[in-house]
PDB file of N, CA and C in Angstrom:
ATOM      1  N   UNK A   1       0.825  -1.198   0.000  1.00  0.00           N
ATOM      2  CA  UNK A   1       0.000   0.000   0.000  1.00  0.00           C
ATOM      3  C   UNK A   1       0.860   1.249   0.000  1.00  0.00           C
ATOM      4  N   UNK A   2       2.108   1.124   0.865  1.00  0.00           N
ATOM      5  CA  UNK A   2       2.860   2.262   0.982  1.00  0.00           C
ATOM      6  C   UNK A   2       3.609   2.844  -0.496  1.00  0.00           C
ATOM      7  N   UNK A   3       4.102   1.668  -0.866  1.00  0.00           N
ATOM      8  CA  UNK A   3       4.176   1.894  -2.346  1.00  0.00           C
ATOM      9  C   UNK A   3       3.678   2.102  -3.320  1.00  0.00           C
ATOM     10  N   UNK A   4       2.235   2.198  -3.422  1.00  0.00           N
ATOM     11  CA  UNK A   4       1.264   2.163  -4.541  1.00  0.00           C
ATOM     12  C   UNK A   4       0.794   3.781  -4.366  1.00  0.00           C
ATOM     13  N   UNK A   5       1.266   3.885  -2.361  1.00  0.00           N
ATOM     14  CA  UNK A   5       0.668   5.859  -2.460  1.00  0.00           C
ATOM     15  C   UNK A   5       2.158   6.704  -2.954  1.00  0.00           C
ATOM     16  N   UNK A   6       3.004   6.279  -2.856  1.00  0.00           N
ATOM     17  CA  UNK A   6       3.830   7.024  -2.980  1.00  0.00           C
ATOM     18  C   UNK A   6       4.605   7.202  -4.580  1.00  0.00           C
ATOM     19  N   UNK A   7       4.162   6.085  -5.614  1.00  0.00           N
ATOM     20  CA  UNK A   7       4.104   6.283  -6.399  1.00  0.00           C
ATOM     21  C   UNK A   7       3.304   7.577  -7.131  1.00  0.00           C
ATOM     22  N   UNK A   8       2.164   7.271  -6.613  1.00  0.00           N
ATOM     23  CA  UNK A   8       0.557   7.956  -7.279  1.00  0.00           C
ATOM     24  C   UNK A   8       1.158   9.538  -6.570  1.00  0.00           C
ATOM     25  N   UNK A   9       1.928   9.728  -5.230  1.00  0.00           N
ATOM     26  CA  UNK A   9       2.086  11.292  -5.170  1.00  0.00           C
ATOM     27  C   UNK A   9       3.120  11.455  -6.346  1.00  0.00           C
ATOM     28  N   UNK A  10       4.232  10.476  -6.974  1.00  0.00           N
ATOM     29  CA  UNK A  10       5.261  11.455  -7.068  1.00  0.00           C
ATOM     30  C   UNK A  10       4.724  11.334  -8.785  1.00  0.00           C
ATOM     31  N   UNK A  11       4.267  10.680  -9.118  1.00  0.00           N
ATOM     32  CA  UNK A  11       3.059  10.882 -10.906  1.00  0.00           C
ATOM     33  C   UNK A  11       2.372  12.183 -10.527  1.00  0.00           C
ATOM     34  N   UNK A  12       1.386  12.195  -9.874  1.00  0.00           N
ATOM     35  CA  UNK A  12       0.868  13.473  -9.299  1.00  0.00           C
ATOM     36  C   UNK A  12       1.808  14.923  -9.559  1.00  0.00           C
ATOM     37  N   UNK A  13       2.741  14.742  -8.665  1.00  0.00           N
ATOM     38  CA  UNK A  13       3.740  15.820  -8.891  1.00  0.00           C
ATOM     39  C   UNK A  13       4.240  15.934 -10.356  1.00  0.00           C
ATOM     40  N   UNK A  14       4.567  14.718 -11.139  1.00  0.00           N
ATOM     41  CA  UNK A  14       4.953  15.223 -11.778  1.00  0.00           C
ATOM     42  C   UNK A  14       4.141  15.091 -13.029  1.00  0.00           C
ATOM     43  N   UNK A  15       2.999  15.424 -12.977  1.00  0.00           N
ATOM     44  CA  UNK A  15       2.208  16.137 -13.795  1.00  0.00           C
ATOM     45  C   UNK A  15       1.689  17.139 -13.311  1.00  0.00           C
ATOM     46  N   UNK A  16       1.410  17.675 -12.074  1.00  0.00           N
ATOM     47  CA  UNK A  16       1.374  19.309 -11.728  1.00  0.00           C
ATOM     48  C   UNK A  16       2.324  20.367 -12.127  1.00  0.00           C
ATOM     49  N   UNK A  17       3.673  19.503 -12.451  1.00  0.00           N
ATOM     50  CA  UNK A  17       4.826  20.261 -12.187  1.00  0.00           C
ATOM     51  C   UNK A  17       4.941  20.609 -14.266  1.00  0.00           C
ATOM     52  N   UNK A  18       4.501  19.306 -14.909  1.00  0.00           N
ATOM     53  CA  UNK A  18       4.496  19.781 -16.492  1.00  0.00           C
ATOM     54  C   UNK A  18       3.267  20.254 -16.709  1.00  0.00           C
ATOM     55  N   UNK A  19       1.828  20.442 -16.478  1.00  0.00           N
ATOM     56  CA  UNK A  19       1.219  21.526 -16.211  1.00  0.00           C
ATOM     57  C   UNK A  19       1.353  22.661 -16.202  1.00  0.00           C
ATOM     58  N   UNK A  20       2.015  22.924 -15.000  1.00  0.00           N
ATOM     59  CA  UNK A  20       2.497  24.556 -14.781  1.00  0.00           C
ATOM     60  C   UNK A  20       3.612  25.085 -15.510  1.00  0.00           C
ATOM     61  N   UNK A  21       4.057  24.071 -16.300  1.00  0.00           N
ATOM     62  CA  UNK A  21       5.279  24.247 -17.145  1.00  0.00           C
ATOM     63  C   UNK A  21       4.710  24.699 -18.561  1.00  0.00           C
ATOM     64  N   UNK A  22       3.623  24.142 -18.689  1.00  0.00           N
ATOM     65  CA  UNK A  22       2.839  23.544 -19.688  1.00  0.00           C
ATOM     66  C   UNK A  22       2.294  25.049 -20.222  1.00  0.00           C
ATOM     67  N   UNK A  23       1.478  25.331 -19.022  1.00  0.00           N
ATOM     68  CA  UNK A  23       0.824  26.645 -18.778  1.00  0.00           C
ATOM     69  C   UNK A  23       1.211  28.200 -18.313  1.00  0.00           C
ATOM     70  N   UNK A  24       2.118  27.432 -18.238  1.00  0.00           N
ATOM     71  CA  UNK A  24       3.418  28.990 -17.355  1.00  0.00           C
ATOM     72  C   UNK A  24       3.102  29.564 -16.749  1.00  0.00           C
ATOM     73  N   UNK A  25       1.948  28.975 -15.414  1.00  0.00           N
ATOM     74  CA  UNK A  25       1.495  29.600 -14.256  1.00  0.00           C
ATOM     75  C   UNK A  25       1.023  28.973 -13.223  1.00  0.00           C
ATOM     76  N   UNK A  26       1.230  29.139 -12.133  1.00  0.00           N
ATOM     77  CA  UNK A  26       0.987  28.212 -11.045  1.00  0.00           C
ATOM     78  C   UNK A  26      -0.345  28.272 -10.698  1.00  0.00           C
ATOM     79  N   UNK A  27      -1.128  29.323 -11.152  1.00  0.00           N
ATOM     80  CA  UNK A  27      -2.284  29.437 -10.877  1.00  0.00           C
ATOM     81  C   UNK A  27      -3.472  28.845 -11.463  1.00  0.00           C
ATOM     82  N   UNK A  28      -3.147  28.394 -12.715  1.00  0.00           N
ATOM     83  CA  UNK A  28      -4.087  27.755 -13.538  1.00  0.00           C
ATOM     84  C   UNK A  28      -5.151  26.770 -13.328  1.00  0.00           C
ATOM     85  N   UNK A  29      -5.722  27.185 -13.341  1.00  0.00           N
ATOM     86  CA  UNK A  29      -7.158  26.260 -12.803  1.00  0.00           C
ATOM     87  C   UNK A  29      -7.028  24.556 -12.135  1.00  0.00           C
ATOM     88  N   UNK A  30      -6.109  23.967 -13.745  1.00  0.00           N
ATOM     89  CA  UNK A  30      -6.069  22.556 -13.431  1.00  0.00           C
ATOM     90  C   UNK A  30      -4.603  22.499 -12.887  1.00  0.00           C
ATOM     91  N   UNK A  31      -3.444  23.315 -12.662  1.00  0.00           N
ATOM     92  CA  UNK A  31      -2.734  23.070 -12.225  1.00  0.00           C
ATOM     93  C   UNK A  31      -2.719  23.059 -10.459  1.00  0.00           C
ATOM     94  N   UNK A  32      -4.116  23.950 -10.265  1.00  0.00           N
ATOM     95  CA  UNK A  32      -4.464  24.390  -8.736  1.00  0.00           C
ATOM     96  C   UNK A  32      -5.254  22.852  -8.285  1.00  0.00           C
ATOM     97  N   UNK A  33      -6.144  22.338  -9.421  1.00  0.00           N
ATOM     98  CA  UNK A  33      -6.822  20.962  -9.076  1.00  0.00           C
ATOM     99  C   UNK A  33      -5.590  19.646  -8.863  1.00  0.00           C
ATOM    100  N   UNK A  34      -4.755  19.753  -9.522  1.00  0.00           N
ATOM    101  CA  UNK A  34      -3.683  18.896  -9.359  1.00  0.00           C
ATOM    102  C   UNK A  34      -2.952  18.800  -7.905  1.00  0.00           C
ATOM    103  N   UNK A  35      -2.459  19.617  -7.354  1.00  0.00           N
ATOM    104  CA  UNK A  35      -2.532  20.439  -6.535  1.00  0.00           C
ATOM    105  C   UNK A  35      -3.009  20.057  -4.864  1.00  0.00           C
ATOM    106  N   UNK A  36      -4.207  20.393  -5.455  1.00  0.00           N
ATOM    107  CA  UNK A  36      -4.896  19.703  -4.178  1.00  0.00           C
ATOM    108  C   UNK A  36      -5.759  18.327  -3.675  1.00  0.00           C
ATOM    109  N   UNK A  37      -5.387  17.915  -5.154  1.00  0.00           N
ATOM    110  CA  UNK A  37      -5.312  16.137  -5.503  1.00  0.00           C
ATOM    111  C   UNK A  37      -4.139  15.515  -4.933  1.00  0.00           C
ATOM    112  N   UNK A  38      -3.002  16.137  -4.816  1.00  0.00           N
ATOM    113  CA  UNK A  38      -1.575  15.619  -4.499  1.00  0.00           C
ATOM    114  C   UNK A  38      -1.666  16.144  -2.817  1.00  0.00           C
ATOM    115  N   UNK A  39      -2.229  17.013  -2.135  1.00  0.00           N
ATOM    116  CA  UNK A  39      -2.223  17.405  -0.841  1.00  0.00           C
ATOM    117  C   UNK A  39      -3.207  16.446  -0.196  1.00  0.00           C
ATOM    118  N   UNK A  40      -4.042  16.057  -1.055  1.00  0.00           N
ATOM    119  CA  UNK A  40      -4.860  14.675  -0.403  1.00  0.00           C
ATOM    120  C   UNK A  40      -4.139  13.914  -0.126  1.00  0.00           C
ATOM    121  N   UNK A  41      -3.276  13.127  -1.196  1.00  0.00           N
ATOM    122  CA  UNK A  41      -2.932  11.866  -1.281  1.00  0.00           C
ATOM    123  C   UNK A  41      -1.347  11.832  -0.489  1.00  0.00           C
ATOM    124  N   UNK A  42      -0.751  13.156  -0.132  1.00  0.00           N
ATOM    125  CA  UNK A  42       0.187  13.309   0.754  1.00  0.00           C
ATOM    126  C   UNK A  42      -0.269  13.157   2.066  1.00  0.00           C
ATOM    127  N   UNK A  43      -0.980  13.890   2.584  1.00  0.00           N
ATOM    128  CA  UNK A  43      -2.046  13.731   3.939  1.00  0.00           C
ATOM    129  C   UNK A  43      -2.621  12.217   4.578  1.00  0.00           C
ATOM    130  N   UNK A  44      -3.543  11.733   3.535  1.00  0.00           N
ATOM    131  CA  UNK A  44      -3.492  10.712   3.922  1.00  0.00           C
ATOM    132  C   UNK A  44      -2.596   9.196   3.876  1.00  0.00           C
ATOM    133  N   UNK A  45      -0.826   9.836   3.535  1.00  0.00           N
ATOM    134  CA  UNK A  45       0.115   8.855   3.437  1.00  0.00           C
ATOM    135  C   UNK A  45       0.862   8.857   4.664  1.00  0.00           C
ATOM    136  N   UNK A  46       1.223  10.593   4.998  1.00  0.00           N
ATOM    137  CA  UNK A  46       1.310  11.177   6.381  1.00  0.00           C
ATOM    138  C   UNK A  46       0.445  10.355   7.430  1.00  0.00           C
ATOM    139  N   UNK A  47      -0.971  10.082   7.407  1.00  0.00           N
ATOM    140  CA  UNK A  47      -1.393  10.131   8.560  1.00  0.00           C
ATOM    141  C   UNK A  47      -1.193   8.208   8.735  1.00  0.00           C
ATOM    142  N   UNK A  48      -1.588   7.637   7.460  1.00  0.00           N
ATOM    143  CA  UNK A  48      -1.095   6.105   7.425  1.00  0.00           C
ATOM    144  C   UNK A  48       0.269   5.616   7.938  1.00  0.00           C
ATOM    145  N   UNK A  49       1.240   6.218   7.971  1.00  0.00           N
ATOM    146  CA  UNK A  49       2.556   6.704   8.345  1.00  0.00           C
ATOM    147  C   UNK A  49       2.517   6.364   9.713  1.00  0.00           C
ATOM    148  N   UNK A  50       2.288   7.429  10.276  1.00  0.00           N
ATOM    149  CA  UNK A  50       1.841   7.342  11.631  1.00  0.00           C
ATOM    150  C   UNK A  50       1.000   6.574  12.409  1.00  0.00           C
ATOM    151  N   UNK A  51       0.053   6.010  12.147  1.00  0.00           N
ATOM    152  CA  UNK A  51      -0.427   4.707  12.497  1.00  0.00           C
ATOM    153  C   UNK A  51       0.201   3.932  12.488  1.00  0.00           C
ATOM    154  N   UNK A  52       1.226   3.713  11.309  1.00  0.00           N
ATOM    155  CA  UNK A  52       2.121   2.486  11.645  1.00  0.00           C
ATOM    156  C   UNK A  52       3.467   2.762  12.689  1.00  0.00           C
ATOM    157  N   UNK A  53       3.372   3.704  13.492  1.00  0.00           N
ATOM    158  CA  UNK A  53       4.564   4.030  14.104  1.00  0.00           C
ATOM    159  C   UNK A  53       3.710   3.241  15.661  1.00  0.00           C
ATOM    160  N   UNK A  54       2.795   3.244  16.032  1.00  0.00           N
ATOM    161  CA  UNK A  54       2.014   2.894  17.404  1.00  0.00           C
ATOM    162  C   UNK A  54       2.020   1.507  16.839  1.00  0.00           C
TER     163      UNK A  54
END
């Protein structure tokens, strides 16, 4: 599982990152949806993380 999220963030990233490259602005609608698709899937890897520390 740990591997299957941490893949999917760093694809994530790096299609936010050619996006904004893409678009030449960080602000761009779908580069902002990307974004906070990747702050999900960081969050809940963070908090899975930590469960496995107890």
């Amino acid at each position: 599982m740990e591997l299957i999220l941490m893949d999917k963030i760093e694809t994530l990233r790096n299609q936010m990152v050619q996006e904004a490259l893409d678009q030449g602005q960080l602000t761009n609608e779908k580069v902002v949806t990307l974004s906070q698709k990747l702050d999900r899937y960081i969050v809940f890897y963070q908090r899975l993380k930590k469960r496995s520390h107890y």
